[in-house]
N, C-alpha and C. Protein backbone atom coordinates (compact mmCIF):
# COMPACT_ATOMS: atom_id res chain seq x y z
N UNK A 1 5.30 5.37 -1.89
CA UNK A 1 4.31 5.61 -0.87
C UNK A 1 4.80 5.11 0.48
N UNK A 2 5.52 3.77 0.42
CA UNK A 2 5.59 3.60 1.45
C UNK A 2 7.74 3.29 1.47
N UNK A 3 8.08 4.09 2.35
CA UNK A 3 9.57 4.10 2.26
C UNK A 3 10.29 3.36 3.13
N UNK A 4 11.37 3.15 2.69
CA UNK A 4 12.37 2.26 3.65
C UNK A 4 12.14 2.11 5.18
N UNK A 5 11.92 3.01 5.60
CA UNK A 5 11.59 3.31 7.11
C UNK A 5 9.97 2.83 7.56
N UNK A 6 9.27 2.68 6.88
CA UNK A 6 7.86 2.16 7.44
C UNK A 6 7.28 3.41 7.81
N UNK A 7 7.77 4.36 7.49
CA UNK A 7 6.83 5.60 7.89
C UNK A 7 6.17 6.38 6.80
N UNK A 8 5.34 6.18 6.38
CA UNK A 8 4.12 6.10 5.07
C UNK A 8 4.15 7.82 4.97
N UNK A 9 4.73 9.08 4.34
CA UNK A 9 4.00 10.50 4.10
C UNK A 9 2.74 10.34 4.17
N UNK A 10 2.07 10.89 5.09
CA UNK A 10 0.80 11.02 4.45
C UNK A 10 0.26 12.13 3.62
N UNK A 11 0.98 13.29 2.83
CA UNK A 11 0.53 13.43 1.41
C UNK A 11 0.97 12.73 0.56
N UNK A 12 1.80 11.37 0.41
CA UNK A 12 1.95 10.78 -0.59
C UNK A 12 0.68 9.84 -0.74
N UNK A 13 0.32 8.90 0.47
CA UNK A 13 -0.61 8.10 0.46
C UNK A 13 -1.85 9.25 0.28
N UNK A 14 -2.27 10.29 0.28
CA UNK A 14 -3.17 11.03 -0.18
C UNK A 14 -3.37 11.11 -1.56
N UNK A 15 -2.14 11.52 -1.81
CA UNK A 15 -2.24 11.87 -2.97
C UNK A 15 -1.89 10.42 -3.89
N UNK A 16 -1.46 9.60 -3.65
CA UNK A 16 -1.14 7.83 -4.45
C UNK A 16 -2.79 7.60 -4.22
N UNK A 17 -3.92 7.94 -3.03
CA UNK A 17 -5.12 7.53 -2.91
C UNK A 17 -6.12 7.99 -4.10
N UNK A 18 -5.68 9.51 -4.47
CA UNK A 18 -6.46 10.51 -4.89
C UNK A 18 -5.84 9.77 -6.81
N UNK A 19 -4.83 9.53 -6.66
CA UNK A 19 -4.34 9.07 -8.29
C UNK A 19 -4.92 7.71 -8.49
N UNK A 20 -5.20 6.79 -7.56
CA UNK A 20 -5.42 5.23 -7.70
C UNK A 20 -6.88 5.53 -7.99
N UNK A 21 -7.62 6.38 -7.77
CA UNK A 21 -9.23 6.59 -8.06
C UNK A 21 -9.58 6.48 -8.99
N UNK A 22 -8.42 7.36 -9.91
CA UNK A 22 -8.28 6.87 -11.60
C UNK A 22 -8.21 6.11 -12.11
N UNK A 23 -7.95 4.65 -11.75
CA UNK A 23 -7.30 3.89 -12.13
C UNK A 23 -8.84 3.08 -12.96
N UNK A 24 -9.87 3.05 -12.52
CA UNK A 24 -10.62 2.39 -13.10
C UNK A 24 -10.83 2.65 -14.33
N UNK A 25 -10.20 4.04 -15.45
CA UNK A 25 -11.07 4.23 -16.36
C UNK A 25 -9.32 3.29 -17.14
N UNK A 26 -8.39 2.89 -17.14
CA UNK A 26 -7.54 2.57 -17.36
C UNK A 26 -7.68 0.93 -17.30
N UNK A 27 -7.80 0.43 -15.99
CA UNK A 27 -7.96 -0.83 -15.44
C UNK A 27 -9.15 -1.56 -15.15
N UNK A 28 -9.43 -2.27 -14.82
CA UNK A 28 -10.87 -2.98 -14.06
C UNK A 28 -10.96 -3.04 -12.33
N UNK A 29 -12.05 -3.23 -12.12
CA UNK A 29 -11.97 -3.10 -10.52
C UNK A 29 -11.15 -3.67 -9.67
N UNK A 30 -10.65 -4.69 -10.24
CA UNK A 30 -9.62 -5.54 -9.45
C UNK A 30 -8.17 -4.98 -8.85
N UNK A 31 -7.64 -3.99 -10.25
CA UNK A 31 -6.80 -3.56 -9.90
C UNK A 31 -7.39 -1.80 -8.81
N UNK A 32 -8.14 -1.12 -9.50
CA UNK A 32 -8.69 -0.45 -8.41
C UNK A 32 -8.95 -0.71 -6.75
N UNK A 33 -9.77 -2.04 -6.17
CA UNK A 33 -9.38 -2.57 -5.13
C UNK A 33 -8.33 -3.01 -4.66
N UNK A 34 -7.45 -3.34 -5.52
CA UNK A 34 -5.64 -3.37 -5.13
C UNK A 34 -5.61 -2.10 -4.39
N UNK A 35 -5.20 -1.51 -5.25
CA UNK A 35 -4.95 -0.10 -4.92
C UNK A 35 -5.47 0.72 -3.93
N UNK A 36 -6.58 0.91 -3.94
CA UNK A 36 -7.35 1.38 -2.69
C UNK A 36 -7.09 0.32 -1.48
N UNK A 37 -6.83 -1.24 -1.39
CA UNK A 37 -6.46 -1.90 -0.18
C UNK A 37 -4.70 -1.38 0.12
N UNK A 38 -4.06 -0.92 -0.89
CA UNK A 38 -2.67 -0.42 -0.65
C UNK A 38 -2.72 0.82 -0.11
N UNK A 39 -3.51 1.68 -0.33
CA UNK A 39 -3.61 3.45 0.48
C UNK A 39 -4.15 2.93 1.50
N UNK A 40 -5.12 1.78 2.32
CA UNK A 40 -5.62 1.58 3.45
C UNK A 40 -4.47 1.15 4.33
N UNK A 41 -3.84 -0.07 3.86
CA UNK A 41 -2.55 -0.43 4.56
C UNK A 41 -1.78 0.75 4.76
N UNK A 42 -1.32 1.27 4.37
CA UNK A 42 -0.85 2.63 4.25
C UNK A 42 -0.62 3.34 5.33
N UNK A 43 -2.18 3.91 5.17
CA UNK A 43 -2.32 4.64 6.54
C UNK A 43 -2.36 3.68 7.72
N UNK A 44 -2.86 2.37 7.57
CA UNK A 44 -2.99 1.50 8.89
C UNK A 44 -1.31 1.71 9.52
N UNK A 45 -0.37 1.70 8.81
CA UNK A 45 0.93 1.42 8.90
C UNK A 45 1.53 2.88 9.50
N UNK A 46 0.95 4.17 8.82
CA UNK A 46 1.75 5.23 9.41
C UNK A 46 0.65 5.21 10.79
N UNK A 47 -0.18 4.92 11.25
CA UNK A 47 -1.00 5.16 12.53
C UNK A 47 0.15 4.39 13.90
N UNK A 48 0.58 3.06 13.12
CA UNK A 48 1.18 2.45 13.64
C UNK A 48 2.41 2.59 14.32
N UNK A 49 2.97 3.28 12.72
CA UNK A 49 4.73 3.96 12.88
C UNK A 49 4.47 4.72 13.80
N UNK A 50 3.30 5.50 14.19
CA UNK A 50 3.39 7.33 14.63
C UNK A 50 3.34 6.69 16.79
N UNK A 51 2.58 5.68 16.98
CA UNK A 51 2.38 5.20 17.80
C UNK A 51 3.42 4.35 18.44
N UNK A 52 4.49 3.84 17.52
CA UNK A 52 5.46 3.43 18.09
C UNK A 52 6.60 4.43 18.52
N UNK A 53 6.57 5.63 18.03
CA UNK A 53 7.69 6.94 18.14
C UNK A 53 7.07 6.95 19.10
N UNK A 54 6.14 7.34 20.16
CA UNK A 54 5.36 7.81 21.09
C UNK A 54 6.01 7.29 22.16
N UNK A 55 6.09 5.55 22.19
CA UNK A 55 6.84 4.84 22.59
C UNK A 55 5.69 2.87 22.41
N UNK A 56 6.72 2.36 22.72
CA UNK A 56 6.64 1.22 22.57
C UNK A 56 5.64 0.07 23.18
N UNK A 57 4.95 -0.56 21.91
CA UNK A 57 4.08 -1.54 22.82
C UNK A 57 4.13 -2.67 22.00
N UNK A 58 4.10 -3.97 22.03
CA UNK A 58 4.09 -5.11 21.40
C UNK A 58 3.29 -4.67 20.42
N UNK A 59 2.02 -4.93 20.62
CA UNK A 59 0.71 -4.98 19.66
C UNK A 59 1.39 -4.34 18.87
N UNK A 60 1.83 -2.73 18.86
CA UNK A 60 1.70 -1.88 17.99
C UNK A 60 3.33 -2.51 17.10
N UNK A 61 4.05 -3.24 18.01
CA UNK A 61 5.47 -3.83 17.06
C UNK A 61 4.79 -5.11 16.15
N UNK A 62 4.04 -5.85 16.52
CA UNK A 62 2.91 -7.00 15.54
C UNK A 62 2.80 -6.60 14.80
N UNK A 63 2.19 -5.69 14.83
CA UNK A 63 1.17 -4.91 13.97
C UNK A 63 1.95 -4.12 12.49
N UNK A 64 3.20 -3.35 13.15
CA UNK A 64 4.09 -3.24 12.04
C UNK A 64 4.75 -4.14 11.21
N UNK A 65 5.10 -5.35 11.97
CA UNK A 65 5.90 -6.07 11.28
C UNK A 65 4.74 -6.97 10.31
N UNK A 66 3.68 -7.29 10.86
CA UNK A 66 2.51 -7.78 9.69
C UNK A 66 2.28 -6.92 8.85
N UNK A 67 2.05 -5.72 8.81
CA UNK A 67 2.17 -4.36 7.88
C UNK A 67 2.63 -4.73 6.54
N UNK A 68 4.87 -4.64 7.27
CA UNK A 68 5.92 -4.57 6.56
C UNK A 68 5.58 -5.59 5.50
N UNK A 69 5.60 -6.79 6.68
CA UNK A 69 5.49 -7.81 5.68
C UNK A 69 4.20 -8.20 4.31
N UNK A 70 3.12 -7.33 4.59
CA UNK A 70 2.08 -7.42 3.81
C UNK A 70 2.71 -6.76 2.51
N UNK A 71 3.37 -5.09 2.56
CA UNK A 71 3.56 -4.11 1.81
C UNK A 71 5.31 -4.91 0.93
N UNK A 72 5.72 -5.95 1.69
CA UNK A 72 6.48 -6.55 0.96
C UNK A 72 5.89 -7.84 -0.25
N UNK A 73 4.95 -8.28 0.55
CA UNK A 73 4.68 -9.35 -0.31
C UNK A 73 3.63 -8.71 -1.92
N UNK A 74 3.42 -7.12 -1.64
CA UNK A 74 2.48 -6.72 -2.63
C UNK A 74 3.19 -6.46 -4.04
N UNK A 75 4.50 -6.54 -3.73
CA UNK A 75 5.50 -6.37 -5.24
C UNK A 75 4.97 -7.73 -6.05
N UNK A 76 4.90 -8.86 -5.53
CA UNK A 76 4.72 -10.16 -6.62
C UNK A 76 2.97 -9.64 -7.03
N UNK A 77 2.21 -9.13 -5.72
CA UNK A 77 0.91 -9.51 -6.07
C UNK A 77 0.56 -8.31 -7.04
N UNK A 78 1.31 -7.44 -7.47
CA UNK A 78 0.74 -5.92 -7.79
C UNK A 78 1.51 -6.80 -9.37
N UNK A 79 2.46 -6.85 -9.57
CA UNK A 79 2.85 -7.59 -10.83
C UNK A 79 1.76 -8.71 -11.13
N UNK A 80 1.64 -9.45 -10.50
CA UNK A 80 0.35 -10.38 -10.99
C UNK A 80 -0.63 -9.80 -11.57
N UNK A 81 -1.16 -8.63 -11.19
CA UNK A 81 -2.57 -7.76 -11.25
C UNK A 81 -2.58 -7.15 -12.65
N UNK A 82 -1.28 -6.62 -12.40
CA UNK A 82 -0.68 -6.04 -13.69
C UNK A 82 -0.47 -6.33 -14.98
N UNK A 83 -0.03 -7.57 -14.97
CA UNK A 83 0.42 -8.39 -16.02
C UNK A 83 -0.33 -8.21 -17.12
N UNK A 84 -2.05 -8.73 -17.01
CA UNK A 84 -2.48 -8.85 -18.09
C UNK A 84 -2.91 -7.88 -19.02
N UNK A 85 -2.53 -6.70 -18.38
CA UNK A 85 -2.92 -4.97 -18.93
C UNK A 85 -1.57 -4.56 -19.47
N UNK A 86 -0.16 -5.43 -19.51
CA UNK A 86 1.03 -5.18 -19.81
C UNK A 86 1.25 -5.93 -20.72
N UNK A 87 0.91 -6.65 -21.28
CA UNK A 87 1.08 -7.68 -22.25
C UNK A 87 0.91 -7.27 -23.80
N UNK A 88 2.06 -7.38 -24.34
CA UNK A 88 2.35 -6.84 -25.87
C UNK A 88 1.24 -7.68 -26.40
N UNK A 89 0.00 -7.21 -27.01
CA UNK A 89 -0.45 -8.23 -28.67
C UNK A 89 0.61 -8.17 -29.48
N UNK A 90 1.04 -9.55 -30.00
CA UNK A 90 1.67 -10.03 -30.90
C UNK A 90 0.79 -10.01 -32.35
C-alpha cells in the first residue's frame, strides 16, 4: 500500500480499504481499527506526497516525515496485533 517512495496508489489504499472491511469477520475490532487507521494514514500521506510535487513547504515536509515514520513503526505494531490470531494450538 504504501511504497518505497511515500507515494501511497490510491487504488491500492482503496482497494487495501475496501479488503480491511473484511477483516472483522476473521479478526476482532482491534485489528479492524488497525487497519482502517492504516488506509487513513495512507491517504493522509499521498495528500501530502501530491502537495509536495506541487512544490515545497515545511509543514507539508513534517508532515511526511511523521507519516514515514508512523507507517515505519506499524511493522512491530501490526505483528503485535497479529500475533495472537497466528499462534499454533499446541
Amino acid at each position: 500500500m504504501v511504497n518505497g517512495d511515500l507515494q501511497p496508489d490510491l487504488k491500492e489504499v482503496i482497494k487495501f480499504g475496501a479488503d480491511a472491511d473484511e477483516v472483522l469477520f476473521l479478526f476482532d475490532e482491534t485489528i479492524a481499527n488497525h487497519l482502517a487507521e492504516l488506509v487513513k494514514k495512507a491517504l493522509q500521506l499521498r495528500a501530502v506526497s501530491l502537495t509536495l510535487k506541487k512544490g515545497f513547504t515545511e509543514a507539508a515536509a513534517k508532515e511526511e516525515i511523521a507519516l514515514s515514520t508512523w507507517f515505519y513503526e506499524q511493522f512491530e505494531q501490526t505483528r503485535k496485533k497479529f500475533a495472537p490470531f497466528l499462534r499454533v494450538a499446541s
